[in-house]
Protein backbone atom coordinates (compact mmCIF):
# COMPACT_ATOMS: atom_id res chain seq x y z
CA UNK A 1 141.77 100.73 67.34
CA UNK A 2 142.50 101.20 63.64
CA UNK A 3 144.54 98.71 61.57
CA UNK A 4 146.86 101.38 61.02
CA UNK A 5 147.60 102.51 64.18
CA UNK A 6 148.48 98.60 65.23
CA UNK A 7 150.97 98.50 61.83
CA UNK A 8 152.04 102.58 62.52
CA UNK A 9 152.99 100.95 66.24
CA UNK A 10 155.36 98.02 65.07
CA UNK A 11 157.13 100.06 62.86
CA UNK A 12 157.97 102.79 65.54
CA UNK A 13 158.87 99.87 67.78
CA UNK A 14 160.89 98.19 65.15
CA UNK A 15 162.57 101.23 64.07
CA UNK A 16 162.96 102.31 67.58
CA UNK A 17 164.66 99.13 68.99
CA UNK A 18 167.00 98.40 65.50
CA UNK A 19 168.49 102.17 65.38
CA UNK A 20 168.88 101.73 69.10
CA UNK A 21 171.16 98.74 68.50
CA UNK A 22 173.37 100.60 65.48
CA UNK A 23 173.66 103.75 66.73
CA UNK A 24 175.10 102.78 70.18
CA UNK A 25 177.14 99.85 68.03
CA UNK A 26 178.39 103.06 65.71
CA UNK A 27 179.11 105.08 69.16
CA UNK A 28 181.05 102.42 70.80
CA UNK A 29 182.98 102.34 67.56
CA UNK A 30 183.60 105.63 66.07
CA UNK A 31 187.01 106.29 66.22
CA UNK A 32 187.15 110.05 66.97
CA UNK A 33 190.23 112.47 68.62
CA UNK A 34 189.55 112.96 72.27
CA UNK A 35 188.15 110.42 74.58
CA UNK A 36 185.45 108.58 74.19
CA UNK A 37 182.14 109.30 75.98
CA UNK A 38 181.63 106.79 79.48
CA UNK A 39 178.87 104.62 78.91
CA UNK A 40 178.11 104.76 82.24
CA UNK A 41 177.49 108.44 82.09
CA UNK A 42 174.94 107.76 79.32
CA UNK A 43 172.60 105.37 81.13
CA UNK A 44 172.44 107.95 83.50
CA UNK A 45 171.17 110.47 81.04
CA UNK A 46 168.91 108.21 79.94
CA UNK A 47 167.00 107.41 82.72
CA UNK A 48 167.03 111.59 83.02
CA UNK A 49 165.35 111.82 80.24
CA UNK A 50 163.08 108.85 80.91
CA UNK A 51 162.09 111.15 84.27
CA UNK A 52 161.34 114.36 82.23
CA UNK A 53 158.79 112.00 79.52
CA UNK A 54 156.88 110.54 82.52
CA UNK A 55 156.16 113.64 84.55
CA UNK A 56 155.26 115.55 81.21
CA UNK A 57 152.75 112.17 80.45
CA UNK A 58 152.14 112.31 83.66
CA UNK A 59 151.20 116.21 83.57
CA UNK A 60 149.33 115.73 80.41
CA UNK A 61 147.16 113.07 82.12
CA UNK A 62 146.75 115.72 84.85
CA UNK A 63 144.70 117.85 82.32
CA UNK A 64 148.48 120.07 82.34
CA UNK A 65 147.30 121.41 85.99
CA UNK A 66 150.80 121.68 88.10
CA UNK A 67 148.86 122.05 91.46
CA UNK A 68 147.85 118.49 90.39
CA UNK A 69 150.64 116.92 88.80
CA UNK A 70 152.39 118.11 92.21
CA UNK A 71 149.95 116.45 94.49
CA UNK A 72 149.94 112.95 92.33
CA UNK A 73 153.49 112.74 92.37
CA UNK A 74 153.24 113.63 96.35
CA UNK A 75 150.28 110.82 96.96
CA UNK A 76 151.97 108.47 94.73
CA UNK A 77 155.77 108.41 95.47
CA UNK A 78 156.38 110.40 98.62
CA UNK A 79 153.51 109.62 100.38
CA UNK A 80 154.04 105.90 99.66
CA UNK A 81 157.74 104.73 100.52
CA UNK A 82 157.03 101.18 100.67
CA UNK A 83 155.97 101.07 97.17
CA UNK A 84 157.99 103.06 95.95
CA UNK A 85 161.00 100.61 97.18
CA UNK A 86 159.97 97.65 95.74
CA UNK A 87 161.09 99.58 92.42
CA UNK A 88 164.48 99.30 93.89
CA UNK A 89 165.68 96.02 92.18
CA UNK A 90 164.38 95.57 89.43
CA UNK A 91 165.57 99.29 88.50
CA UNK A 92 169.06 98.05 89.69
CA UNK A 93 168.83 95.26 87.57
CA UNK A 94 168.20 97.41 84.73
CA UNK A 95 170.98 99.83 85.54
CA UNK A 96 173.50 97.05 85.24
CA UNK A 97 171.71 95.40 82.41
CA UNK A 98 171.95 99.13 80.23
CA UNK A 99 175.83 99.12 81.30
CA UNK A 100 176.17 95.56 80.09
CA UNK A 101 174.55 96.79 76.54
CA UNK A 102 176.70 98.90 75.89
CA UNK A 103 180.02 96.41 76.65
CA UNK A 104 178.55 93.49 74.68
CA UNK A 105 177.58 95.97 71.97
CA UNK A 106 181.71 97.21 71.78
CA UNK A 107 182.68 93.79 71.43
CA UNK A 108 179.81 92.21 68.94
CA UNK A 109 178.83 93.14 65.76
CA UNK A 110 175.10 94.37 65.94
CA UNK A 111 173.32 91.23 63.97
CA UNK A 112 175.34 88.95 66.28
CA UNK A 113 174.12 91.06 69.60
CA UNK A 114 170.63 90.68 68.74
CA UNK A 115 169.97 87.16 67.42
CA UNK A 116 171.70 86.56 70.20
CA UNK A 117 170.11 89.05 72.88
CA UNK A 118 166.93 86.84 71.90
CA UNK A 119 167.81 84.37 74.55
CA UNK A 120 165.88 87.02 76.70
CA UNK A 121 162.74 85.64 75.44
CA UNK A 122 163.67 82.08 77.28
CA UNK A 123 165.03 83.80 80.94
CA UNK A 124 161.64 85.61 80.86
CA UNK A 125 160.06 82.33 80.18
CA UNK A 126 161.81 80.93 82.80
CA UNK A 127 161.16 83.51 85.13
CA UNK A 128 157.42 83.56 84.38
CA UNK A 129 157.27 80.15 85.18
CA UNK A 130 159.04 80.21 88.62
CA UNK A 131 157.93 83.35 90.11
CA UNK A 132 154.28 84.50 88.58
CA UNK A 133 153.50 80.31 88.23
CA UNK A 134 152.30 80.65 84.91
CA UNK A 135 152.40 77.35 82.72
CA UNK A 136 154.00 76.89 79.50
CA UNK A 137 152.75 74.66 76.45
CA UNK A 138 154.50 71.71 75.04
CA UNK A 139 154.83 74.26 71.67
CA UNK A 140 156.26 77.33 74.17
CA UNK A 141 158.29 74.72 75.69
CA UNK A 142 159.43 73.21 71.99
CA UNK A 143 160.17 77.04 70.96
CA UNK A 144 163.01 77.43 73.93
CA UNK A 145 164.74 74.56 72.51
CA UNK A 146 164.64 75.54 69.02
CA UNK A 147 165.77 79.22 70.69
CA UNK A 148 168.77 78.12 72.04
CA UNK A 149 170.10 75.71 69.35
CA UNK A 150 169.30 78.70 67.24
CA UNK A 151 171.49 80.64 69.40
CA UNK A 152 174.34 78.28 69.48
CA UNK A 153 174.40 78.25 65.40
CA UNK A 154 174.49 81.86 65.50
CA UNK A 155 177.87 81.59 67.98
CA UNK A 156 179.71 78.56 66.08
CA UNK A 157 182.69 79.64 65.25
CA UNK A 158 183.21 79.73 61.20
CA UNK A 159 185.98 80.97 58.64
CA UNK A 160 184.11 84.32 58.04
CA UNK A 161 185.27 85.34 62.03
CA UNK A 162 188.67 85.22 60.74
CA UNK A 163 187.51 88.83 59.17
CA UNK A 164 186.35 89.93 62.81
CA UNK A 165 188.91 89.11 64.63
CA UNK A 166 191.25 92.09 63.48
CA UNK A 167 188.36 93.97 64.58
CA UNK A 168 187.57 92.26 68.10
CA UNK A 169 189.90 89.44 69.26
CA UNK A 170 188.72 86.00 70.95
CA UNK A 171 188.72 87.65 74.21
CA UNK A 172 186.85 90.68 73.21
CA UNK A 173 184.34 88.48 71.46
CA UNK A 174 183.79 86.12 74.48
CA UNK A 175 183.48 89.22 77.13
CA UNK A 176 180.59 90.33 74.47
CA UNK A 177 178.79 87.03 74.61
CA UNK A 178 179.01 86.83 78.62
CA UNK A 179 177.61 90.73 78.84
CA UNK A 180 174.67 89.13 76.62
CA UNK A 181 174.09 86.59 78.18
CA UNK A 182 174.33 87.99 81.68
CA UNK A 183 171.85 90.80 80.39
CA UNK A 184 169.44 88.11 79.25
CA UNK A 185 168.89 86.67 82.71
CA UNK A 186 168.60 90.32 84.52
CA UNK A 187 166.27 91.29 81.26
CA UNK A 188 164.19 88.27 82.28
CA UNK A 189 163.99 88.81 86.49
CA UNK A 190 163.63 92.11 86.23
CA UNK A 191 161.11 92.36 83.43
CA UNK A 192 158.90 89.57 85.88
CA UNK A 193 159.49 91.23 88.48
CA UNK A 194 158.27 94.33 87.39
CA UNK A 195 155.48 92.61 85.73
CA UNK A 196 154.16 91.13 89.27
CA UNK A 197 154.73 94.36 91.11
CA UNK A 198 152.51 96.13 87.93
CA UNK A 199 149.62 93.54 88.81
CA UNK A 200 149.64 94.33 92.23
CA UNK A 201 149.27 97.99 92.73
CA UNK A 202 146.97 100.03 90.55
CA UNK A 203 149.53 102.79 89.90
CA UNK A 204 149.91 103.71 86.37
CA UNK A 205 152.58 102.72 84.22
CA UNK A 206 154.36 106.59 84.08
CA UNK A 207 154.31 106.72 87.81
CA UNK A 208 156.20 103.55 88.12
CA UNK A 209 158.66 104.68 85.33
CA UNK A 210 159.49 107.42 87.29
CA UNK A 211 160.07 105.54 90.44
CA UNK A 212 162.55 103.14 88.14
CA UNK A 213 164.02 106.14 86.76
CA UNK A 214 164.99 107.50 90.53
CA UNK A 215 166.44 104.70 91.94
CA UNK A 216 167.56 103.99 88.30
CA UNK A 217 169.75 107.46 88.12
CA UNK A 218 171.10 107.10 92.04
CA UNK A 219 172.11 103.13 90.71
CA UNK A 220 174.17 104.87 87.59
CA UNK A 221 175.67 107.39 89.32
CA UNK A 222 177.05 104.99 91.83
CA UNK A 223 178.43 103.22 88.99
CA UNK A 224 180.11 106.14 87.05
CA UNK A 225 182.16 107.27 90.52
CA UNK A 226 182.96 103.89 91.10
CA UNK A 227 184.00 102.39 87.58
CA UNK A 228 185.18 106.18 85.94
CA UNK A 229 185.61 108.29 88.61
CA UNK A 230 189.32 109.12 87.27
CA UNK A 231 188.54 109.65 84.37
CA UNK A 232 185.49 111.97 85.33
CA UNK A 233 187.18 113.82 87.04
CA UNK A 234 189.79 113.94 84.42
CA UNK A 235 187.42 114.99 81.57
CA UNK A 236 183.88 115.64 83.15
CA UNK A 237 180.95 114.15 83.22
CA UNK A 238 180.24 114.79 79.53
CA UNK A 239 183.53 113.90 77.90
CA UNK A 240 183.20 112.43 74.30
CA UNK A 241 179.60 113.52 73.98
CA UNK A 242 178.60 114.64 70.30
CA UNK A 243 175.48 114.75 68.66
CA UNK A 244 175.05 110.93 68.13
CA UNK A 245 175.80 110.48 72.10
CA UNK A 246 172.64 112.48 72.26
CA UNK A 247 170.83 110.44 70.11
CA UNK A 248 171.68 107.19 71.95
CA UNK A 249 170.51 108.54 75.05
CA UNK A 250 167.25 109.61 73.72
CA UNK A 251 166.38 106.70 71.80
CA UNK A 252 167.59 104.33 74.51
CA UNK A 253 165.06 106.27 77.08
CA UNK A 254 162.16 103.61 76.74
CA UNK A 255 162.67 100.21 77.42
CA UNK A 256 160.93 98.14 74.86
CA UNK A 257 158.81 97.10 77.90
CA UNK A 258 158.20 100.82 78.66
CA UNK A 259 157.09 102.21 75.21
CA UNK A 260 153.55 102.59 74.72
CA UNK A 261 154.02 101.25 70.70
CA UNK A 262 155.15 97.97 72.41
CA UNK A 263 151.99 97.61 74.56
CA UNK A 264 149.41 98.15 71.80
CA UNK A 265 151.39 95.61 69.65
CA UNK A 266 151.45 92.96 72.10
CA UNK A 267 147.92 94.14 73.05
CA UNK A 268 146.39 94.00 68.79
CA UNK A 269 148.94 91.48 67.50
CA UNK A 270 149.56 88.65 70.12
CA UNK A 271 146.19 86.58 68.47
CA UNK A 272 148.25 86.85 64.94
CA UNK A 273 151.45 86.17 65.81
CA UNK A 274 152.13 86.74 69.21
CA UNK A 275 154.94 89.95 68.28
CA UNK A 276 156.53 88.10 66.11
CA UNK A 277 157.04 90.10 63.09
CA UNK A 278 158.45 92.23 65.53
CA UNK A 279 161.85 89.85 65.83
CA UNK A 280 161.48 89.32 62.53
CA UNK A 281 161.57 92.54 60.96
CA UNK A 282 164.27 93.96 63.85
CA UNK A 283 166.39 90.91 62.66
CA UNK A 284 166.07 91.41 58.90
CA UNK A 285 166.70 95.83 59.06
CA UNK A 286 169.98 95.05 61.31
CA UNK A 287 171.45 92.85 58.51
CA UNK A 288 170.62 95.20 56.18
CA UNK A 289 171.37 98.32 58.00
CA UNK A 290 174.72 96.87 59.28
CA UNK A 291 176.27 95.49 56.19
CA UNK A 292 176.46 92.28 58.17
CA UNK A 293 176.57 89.22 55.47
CA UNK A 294 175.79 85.99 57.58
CA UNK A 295 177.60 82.42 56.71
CA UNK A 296 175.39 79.69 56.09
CA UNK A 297 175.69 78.30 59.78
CA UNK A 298 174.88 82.51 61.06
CA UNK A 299 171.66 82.27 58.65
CA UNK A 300 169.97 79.28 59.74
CA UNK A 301 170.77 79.76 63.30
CA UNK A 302 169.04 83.30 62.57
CA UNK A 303 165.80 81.33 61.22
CA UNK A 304 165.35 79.40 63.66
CA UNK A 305 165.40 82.28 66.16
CA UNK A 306 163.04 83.47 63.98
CA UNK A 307 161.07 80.68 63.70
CA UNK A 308 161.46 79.60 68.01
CA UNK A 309 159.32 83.40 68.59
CA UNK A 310 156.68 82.57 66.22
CA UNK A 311 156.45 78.87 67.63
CA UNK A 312 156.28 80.35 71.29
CA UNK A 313 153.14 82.87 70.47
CA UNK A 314 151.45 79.51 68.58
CA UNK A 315 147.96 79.12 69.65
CA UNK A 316 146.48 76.08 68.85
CA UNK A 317 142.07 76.23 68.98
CA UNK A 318 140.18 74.24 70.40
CA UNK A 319 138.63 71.60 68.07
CA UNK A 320 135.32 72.33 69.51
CA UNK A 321 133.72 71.99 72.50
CA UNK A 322 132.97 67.97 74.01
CA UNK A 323 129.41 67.76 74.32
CA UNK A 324 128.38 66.30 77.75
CA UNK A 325 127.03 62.70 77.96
């Protein structure tokens, strides 16, 4: 694989992931006349439109035959229930860690949300270790710590939140933090969980999209009756929707784990710096893209977020081999 193509891959990821972030932090925002569109109704969507992409990959890898993409879609989801169920959770998990997105994301600023979102890196971690028994390195282990005191810099209160606070009060902010944070720990199970069930089954990667994208759509639905049923039924299903709704939807399709730019990058650049420059440059365009100014305390908690993800993909060599007595 070209150079390039690596490179051409983290910037589609990075731009992918940071106008994720500020358009649904501009959506959940905007102050427009009429009601504002249910985020609940937009995971939905999302998953939708995550459906449609897999069958059509999913078509495309069946040489665009129908007669076959219909009987690989039979063999591989109809035909095998149990499978098919163990998709269950972990696509649950993701349905409630979309909706909590999109609350922490109307109640933090979008630099904020993702220095902060990078906590997801130590639940995985964590999750790695307990369910798939992998073992972590005293530098992986050093690069949590640094993580979350990184973390806590980034939420110490300073004089520049006075500013914020006619925006979002105390409370607002706090319900933010504890969507993040709860969204860190399902990002973490669920992205584990997936990862074991993806190691045992030989089932592509579109196939099992699909499958999260089912249960994924029944999950959101249950949630939009449940939570906004009123208001559905006041408005519809697509109340509030514009042209950026759209856009949110369709960018928010892929999960980073999902997108095929994210799996040659961890693939071509985990022996440089272990994704990395990925943090780094998502970090860096949200300030910038934002208008966010960090405080001193925001800026060096930011680093050494920065600095925990390229400590954590550190690969000390060997010094060379021992030669036998």
């Amino acid at each position: 694989m070209s150079t390039n193509l690596k490179y051409l891959s983290l910037g589609i990821l990075v731009f992918q992931t940071t106008s994720l972030v500020l358009t649904m932090r501009y959506s959940r925002t905007l102050k427009e006349e009429g009601p504002r569109y249910l985020s609940s109704t937009a995971v939905v969507l999302a998953e939708l439109l995550k459906i449609l992409s897999c069958v059509l990959l999913v078509y495309k890898d069946s040489k665009c035959n129908l007669r076959t993409l219909n009987r690989v879609l039979h063999d591989e989801i109809l035909n095998k229930p149990m499978e098919t169920l163990k998709l269950a959770i972990p696509s649950g998990i993701y349905t409630l860690q979309n909706n909590l997105l999109y609350v922490a994301l109307s109640n933090l600023d979008a630099a904020t949300y993702q220095v902060t979102y990078q906590l997801k890196i130590l639940t995985t971690a964590l999750f790695s270790v307990s369910m798939l028994s992998k073992k972590l390195g005293i530098y992986q282990w050093l690069s949590l710590v640094i993580l979350m005191t990184g973390v806590a810099f980034v939420q110490w209160p300073s004089d520049s939140q006075a500013t914020a606070a006619k925006e979002h009060s105390a409370g607002s902010q706090f319900v933010g933090l504890m969507a993040v944070l709860i969204a860190c720990f399902s990002s973490g199970f669920a992205g584990v969980y997936f990862e074991k069930i993806l190691k045992e089954t030989k089932q592509s990667v579109w196939i099992r999209n699909i499958q999260l994208g089912f249960f994924g759509s029944i999950f959101g639905l249950m949630g939009v009756y449940i939570y906004d049923g009123e208001q559905l039924s006041e408005d519809g299903f697509f109340q509030g929707y514009n042209k950026l709704t759209w856009i949110v939807c369709s960018t928010g399709t892929w999960r980073p784990g999902d997108c095929c730019c994210y799996k040659i990058c961890r693939q071509h650049f985990k022996g440089i710096c272990n994704f990395s420059l990925y943090y780094t440059f998502n970090i860096d365009l949200l300030f910038l893209a934002s208008g966010f100014v960090p405080t001193s305390v925001f800026f060096f908690g930011a680093i050494l977020v920065i600095a925990a993800t390229f400590l954590y993909g550190y690969d000390p060599k060997p010094a060379g081999n021992p030669t036998k007595a």
